[in-house]
C-alpha atoms as a PDB file:
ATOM      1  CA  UNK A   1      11.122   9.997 -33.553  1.00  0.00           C
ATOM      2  CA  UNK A   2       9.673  13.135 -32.818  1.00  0.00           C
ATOM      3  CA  UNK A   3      10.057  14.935 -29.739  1.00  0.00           C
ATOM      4  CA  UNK A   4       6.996  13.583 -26.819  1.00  0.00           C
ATOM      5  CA  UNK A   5       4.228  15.872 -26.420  1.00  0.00           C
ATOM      6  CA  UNK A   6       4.559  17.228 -22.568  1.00  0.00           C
ATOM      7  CA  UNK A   7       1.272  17.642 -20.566  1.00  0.00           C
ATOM      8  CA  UNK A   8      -0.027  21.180 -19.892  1.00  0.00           C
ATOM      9  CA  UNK A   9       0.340  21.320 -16.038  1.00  0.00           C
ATOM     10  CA  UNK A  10       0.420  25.156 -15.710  1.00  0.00           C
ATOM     11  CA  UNK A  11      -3.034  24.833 -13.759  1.00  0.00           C
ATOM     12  CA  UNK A  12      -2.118  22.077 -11.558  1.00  0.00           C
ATOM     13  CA  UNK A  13       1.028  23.206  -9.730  1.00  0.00           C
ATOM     14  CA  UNK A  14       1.135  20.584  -6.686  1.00  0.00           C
ATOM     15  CA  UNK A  15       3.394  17.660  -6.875  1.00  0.00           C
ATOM     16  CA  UNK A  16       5.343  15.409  -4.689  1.00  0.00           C
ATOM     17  CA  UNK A  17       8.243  13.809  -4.356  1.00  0.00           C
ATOM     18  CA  UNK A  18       9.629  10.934  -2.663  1.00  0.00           C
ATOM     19  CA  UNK A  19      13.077   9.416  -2.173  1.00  0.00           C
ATOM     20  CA  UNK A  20      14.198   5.516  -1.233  1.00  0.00           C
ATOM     21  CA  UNK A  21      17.809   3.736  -1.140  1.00  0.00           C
ATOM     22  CA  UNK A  22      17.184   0.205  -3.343  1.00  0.00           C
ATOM     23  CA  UNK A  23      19.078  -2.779  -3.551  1.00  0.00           C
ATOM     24  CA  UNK A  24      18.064  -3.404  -6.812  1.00  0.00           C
ATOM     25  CA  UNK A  25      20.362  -2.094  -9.634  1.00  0.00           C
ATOM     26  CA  UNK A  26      19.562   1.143 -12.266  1.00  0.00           C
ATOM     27  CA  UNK A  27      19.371  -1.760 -14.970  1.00  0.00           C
ATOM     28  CA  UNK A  28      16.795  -3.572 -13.141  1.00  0.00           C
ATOM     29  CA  UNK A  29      14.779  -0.586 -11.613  1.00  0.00           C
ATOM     30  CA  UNK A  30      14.431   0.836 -15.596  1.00  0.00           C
ATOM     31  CA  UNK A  31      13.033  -2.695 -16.712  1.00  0.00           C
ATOM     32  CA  UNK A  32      10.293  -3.158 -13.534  1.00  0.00           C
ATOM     33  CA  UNK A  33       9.412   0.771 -14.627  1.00  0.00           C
ATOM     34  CA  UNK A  34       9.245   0.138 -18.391  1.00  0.00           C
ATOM     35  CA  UNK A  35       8.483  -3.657 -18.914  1.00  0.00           C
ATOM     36  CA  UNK A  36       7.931  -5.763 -15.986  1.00  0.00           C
ATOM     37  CA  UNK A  37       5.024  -3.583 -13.866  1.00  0.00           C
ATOM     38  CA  UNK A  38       3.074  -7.541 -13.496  1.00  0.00           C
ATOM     39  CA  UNK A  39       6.567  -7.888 -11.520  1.00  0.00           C
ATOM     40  CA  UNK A  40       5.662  -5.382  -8.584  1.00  0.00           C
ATOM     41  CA  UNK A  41       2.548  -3.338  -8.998  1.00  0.00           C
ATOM     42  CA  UNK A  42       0.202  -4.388 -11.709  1.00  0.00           C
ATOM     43  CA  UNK A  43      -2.700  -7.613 -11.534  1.00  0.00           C
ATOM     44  CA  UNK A  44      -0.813 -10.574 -13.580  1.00  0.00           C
ATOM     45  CA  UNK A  45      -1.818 -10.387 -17.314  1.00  0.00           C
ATOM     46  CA  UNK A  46      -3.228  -7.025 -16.987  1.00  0.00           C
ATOM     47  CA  UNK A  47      -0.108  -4.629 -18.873  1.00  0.00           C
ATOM     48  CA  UNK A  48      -0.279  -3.522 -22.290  1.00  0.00           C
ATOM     49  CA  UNK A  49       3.185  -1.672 -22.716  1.00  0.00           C
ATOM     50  CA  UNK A  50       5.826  -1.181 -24.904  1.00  0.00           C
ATOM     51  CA  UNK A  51       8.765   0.997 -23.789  1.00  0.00           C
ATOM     52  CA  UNK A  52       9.375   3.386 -26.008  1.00  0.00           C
ATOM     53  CA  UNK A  53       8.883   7.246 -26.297  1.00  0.00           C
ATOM     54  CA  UNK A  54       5.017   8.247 -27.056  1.00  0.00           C
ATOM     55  CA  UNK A  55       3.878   4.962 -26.633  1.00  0.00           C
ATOM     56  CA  UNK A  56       0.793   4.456 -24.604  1.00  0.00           C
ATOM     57  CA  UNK A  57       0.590   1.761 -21.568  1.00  0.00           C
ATOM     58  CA  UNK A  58      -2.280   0.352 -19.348  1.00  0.00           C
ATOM     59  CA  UNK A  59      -2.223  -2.129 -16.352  1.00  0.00           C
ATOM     60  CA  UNK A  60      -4.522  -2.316 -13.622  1.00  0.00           C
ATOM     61  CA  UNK A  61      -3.596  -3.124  -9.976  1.00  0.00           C
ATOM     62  CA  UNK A  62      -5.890  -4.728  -7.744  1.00  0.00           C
ATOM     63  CA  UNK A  63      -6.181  -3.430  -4.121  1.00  0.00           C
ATOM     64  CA  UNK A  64      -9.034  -5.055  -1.921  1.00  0.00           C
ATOM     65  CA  UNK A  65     -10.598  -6.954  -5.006  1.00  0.00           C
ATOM     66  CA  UNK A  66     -11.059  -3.496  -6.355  1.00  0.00           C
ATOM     67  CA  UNK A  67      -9.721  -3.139  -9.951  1.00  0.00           C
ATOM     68  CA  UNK A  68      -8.171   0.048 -10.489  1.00  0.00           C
ATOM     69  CA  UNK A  69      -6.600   1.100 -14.127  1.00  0.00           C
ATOM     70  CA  UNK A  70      -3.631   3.297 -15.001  1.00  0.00           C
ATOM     71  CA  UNK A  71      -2.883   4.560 -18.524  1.00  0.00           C
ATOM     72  CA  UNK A  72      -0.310   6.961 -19.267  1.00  0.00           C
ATOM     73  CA  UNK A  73       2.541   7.611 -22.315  1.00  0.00           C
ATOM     74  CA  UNK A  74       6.370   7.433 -22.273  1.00  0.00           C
ATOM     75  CA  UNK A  75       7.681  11.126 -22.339  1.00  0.00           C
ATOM     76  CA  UNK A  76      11.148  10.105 -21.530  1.00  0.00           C
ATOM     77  CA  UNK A  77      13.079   7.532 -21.464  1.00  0.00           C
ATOM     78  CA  UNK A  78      16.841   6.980 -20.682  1.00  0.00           C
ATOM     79  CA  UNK A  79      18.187   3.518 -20.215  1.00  0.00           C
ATOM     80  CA  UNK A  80      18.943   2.954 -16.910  1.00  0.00           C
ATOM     81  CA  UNK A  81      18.974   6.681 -15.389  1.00  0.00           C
ATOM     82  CA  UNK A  82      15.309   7.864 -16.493  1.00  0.00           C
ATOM     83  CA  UNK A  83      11.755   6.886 -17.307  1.00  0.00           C
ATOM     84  CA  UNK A  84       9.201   9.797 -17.551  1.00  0.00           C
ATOM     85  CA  UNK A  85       5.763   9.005 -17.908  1.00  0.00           C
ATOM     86  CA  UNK A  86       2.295  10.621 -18.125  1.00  0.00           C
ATOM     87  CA  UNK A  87       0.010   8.789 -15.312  1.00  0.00           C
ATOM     88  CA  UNK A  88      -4.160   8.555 -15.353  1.00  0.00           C
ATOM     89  CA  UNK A  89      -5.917   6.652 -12.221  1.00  0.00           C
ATOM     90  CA  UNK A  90      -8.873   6.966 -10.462  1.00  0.00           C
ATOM     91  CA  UNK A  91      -6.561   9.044  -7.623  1.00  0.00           C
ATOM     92  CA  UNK A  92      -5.329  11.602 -10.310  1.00  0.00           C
ATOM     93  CA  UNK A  93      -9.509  12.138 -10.961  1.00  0.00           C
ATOM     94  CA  UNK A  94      -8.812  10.945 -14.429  1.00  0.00           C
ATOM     95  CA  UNK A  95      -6.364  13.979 -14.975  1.00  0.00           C
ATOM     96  CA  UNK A  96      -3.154  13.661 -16.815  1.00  0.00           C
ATOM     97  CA  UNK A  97      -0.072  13.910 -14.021  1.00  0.00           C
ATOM     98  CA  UNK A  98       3.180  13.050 -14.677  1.00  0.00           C
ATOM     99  CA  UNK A  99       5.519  10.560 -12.667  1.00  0.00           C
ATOM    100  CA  UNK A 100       8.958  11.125 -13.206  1.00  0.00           C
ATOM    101  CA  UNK A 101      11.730   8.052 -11.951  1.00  0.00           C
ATOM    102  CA  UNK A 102      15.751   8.698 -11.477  1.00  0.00           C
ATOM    103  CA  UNK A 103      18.014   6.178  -9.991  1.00  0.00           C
ATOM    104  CA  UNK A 104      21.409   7.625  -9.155  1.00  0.00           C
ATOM    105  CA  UNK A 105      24.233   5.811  -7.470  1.00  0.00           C
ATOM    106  CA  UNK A 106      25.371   6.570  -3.886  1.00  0.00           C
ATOM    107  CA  UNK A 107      28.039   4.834  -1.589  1.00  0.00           C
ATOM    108  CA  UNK A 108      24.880   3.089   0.398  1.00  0.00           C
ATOM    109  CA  UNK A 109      23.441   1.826  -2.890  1.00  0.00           C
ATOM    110  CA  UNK A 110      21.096   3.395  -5.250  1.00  0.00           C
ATOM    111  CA  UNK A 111      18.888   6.687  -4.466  1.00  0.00           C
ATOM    112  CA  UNK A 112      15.742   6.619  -6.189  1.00  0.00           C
ATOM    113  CA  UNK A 113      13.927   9.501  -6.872  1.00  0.00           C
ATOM    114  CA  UNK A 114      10.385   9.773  -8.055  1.00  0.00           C
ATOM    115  CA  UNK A 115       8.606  12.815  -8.525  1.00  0.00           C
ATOM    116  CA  UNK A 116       4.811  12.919  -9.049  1.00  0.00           C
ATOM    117  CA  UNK A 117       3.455  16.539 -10.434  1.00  0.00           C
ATOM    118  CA  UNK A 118       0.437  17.909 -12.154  1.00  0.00           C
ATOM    119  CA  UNK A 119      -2.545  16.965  -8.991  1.00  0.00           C
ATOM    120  CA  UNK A 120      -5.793  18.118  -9.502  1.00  0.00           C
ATOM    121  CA  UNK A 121      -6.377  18.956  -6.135  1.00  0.00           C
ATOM    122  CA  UNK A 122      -5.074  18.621  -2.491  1.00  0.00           C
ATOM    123  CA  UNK A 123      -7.089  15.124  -1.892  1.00  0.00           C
ATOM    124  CA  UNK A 124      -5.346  13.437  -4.773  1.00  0.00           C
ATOM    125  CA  UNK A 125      -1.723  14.584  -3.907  1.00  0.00           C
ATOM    126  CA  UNK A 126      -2.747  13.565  -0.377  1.00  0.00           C
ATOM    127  CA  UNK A 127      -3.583   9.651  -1.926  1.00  0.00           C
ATOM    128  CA  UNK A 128      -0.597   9.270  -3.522  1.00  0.00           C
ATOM    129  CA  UNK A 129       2.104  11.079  -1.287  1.00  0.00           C
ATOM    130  CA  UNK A 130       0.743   8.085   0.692  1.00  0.00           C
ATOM    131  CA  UNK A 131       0.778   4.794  -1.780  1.00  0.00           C
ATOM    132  CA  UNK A 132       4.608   5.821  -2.922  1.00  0.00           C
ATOM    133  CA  UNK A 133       6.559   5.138  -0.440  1.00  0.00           C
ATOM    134  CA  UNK A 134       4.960   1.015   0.007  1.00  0.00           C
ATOM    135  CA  UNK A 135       4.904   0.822  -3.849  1.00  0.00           C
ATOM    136  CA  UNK A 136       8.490   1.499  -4.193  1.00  0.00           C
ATOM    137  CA  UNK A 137       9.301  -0.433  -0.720  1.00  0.00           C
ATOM    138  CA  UNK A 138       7.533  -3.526  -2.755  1.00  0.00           C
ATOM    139  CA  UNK A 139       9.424  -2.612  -5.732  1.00  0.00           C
ATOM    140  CA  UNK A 140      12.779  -2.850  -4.034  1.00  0.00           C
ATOM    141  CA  UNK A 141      11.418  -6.325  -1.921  1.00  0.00           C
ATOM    142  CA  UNK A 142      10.035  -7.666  -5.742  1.00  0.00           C
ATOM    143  CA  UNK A 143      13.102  -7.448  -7.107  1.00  0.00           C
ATOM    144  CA  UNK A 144      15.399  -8.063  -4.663  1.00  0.00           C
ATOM    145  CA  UNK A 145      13.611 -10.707  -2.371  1.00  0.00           C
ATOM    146  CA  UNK A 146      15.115  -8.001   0.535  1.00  0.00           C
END
């Protein structure tokens, strides 16, 4: 397959990045990022996905009876230690960003690390340097029952 096309984020420098020890395993944090987003973030019945390198996704999540849609690509993908993926939403102002996912193992469990780059502008980096942290607290509490 040929190699994924990487977004131009040369204009859009700001990015975030946030950090949370999971119970869940690497195996099962890959498959909620790459299969199973109905599990922990997206409406039921909403994801069209299929987890493979260039492929394109959508989901929407609804917060407040408000439907909100996400589309993106796979740019990366490494079983169990990687998912890279472009990311479009209303709080990206329909620009292309890219979310970037690595578990790693530590002696108190596993260290995620998710790194969010390629913000428009201040207001959407402020949005989501905000949601993160509770989406992948729900993540960890969806698959875990913690």
């Amino acid at each position: 397959m040929a190699a994924s096309l990487q977004p131009d984020l040369s204009d859009r420098p700001l990015k975030l990045a946030v950090e949370r020890v999971m119970v869940a395993s690497p195996a099962a944090l890959f498959q909620a990022w790459t299969r199973q987003f109905d599990r922990w973030l997206a409406a039921p019945g909403s994801v069209l996905m299929e987890a493979d390198m260039n492929r394109v996704f959508y989901f929407e999540t609804d917060l407040e009876g408000r439907r909100h849609p996400h589309y993106g690509r796979f740019l990366r993908l490494q079983a169990d230690a990687l998912v890279e993926m472009t990311w479009v939403t209303t709080a990206t102002f329909g620009a292309e960003t890219v979310v970037t996912v690595e578990p790693r193992h530590e002696s108190a469990g596993e260290r995620l690390r998710l790194t969010h780059s390629g913000f428009p502008n201040e207001d959407s980096l402020d949005r989501l340097e905000k949601a993160w942290p509770s989406f992948l607290e729900r993540l960890d509490r969806c698959l875990t029952g913690a």
